[in-house]
N, C-alpha and C. Protein backbone atom coordinates (compact mmCIF):
# COMPACT_ATOMS: atom_id res chain seq x y z
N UNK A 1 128.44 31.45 -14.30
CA UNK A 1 129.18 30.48 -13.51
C UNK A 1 128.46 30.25 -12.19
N UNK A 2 128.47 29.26 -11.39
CA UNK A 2 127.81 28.56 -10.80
C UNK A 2 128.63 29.02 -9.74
N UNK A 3 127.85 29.13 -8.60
CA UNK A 3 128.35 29.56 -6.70
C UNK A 3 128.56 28.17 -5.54
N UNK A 4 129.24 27.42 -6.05
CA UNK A 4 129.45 26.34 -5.34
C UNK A 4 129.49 26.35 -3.57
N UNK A 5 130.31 27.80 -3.44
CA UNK A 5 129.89 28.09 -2.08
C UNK A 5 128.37 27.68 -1.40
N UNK A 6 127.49 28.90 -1.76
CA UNK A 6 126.25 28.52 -1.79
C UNK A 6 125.23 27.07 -1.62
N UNK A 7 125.92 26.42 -2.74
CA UNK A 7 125.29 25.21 -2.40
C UNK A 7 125.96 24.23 -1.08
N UNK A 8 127.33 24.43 -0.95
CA UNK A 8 128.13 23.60 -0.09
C UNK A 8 127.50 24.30 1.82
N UNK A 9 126.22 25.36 1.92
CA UNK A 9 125.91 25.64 3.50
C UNK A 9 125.05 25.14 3.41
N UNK A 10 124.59 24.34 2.42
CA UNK A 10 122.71 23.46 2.09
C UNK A 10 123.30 22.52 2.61
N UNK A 11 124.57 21.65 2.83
CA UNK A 11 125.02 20.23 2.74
C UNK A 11 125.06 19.82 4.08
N UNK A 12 125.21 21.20 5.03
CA UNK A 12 125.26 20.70 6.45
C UNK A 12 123.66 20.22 7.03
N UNK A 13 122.10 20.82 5.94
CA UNK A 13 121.22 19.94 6.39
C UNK A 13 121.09 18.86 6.80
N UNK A 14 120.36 18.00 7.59
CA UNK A 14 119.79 16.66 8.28
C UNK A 14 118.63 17.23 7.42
N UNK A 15 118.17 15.76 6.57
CA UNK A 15 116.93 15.54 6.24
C UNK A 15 116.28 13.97 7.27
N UNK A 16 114.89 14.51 7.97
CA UNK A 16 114.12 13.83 8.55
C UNK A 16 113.42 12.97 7.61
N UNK A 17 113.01 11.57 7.76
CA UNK A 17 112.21 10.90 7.05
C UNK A 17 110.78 10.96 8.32
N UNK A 18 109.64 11.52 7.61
CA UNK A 18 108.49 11.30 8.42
C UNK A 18 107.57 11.13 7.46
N UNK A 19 106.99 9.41 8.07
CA UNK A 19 105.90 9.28 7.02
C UNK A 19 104.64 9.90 6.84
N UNK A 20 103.85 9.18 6.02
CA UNK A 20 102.42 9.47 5.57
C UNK A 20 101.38 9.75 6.76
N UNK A 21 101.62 8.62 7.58
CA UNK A 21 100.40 8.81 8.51
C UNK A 21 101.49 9.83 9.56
N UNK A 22 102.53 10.14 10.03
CA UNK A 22 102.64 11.04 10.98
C UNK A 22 102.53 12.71 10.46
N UNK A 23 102.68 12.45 8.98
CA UNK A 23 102.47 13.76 8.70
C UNK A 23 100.59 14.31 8.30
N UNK A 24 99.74 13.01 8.66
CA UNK A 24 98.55 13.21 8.62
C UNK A 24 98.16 13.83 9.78
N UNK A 25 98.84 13.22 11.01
CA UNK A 25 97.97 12.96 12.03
C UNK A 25 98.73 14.09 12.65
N UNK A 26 99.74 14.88 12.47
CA UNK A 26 100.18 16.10 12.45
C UNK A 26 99.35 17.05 12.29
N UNK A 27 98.90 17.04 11.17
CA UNK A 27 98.08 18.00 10.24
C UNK A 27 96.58 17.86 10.82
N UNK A 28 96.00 16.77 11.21
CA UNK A 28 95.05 16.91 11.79
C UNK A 28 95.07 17.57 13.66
N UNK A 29 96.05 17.06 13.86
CA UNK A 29 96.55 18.07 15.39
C UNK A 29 96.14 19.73 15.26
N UNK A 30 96.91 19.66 13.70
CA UNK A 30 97.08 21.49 13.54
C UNK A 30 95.34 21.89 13.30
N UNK A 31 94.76 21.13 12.70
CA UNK A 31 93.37 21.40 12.43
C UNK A 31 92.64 21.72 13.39
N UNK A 32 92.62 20.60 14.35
CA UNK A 32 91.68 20.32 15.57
C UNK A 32 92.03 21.67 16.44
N UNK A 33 93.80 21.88 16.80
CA UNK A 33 93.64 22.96 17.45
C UNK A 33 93.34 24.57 16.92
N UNK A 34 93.36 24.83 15.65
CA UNK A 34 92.92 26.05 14.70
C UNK A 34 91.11 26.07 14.99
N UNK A 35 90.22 25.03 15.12
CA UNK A 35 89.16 25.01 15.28
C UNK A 35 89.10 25.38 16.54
N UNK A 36 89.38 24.63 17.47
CA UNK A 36 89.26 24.83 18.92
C UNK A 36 89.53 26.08 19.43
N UNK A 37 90.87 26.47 18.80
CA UNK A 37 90.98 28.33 19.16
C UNK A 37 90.17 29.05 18.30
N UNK A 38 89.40 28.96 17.64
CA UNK A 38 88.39 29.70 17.03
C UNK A 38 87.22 29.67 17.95
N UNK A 39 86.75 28.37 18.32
CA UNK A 39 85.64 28.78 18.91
C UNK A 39 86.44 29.31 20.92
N UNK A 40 87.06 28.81 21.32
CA UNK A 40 87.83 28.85 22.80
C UNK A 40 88.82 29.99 22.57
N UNK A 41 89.33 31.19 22.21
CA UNK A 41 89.93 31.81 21.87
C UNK A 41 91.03 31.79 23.24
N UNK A 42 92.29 31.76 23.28
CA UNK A 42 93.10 31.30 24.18
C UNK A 42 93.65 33.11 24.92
N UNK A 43 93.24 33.10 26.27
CA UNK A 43 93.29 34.35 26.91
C UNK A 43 94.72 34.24 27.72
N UNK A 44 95.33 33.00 27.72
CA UNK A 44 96.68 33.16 28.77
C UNK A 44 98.14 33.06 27.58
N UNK A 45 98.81 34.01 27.46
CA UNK A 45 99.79 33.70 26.54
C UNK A 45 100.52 32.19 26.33
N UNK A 46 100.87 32.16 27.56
CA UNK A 46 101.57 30.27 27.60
C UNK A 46 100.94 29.69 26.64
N UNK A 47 99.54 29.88 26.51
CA UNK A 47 98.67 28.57 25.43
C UNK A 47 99.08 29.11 23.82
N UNK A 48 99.61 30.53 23.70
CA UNK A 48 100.03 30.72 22.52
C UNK A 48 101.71 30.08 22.22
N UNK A 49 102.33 29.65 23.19
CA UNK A 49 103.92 29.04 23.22
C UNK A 49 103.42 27.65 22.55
N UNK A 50 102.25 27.09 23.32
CA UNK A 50 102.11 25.89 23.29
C UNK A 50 101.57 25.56 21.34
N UNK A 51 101.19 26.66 20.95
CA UNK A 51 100.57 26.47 19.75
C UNK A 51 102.11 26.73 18.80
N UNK A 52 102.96 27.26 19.43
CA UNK A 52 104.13 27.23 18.23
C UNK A 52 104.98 25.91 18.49
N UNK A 53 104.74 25.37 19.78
CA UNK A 53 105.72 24.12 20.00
C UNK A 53 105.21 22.80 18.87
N UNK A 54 103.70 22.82 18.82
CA UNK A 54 102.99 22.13 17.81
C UNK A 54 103.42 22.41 16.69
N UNK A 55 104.07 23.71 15.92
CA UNK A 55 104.16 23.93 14.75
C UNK A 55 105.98 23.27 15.04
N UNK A 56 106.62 23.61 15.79
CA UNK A 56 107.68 23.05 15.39
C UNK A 56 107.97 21.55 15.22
N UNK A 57 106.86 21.34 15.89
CA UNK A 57 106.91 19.54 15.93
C UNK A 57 106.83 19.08 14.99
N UNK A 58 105.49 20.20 14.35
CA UNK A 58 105.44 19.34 12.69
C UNK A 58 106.41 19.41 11.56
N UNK A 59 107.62 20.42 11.86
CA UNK A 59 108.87 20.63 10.91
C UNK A 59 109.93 19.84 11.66
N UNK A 60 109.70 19.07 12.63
CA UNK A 60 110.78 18.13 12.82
C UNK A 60 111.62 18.85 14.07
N UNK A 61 111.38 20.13 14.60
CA UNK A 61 112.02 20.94 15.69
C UNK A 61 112.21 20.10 16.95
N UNK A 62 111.09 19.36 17.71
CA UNK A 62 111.15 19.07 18.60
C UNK A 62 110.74 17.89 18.85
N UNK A 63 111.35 17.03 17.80
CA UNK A 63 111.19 15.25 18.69
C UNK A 63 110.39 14.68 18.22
N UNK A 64 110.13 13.33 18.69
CA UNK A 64 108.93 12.59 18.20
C UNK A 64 107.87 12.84 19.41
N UNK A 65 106.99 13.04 18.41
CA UNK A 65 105.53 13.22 19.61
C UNK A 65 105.00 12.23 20.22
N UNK A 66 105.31 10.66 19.49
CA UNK A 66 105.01 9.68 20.30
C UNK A 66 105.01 9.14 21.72
């Protein structure tokens, strides 16, 4: 038998529509800065906040980046 509960705490999701090119040009953000801290390795913590604010951006956490 099936847990209807369960499925009924999925229902309070918001699904975001984000297209093709913002989820490119996302992904190339995440690239450019994975390279850049490879070769610039980031010595002040703040620049590590700044690298998770990018990741939430790209799951829809914090706004449009435009």
């Amino acid at each position: 038998m099936m847990d209807f509960r369960s499925i009924g705490a999925d229902m309070g999701q918001v699904i975001q529509f984000v297209s093709k090119s913002d989820r490119e040009r996302i992904r190339l953000i995440q690239e450019a800065r994975a390279i850049y801290d490879s070769i610039f390795p980031p010595a002040d913590p703040s620049e590590q906040q700044d690298k998770a604010t990018i990741g939430r951006a790209a799951n829809g956490d914090a706004g449009n980046l435009a």
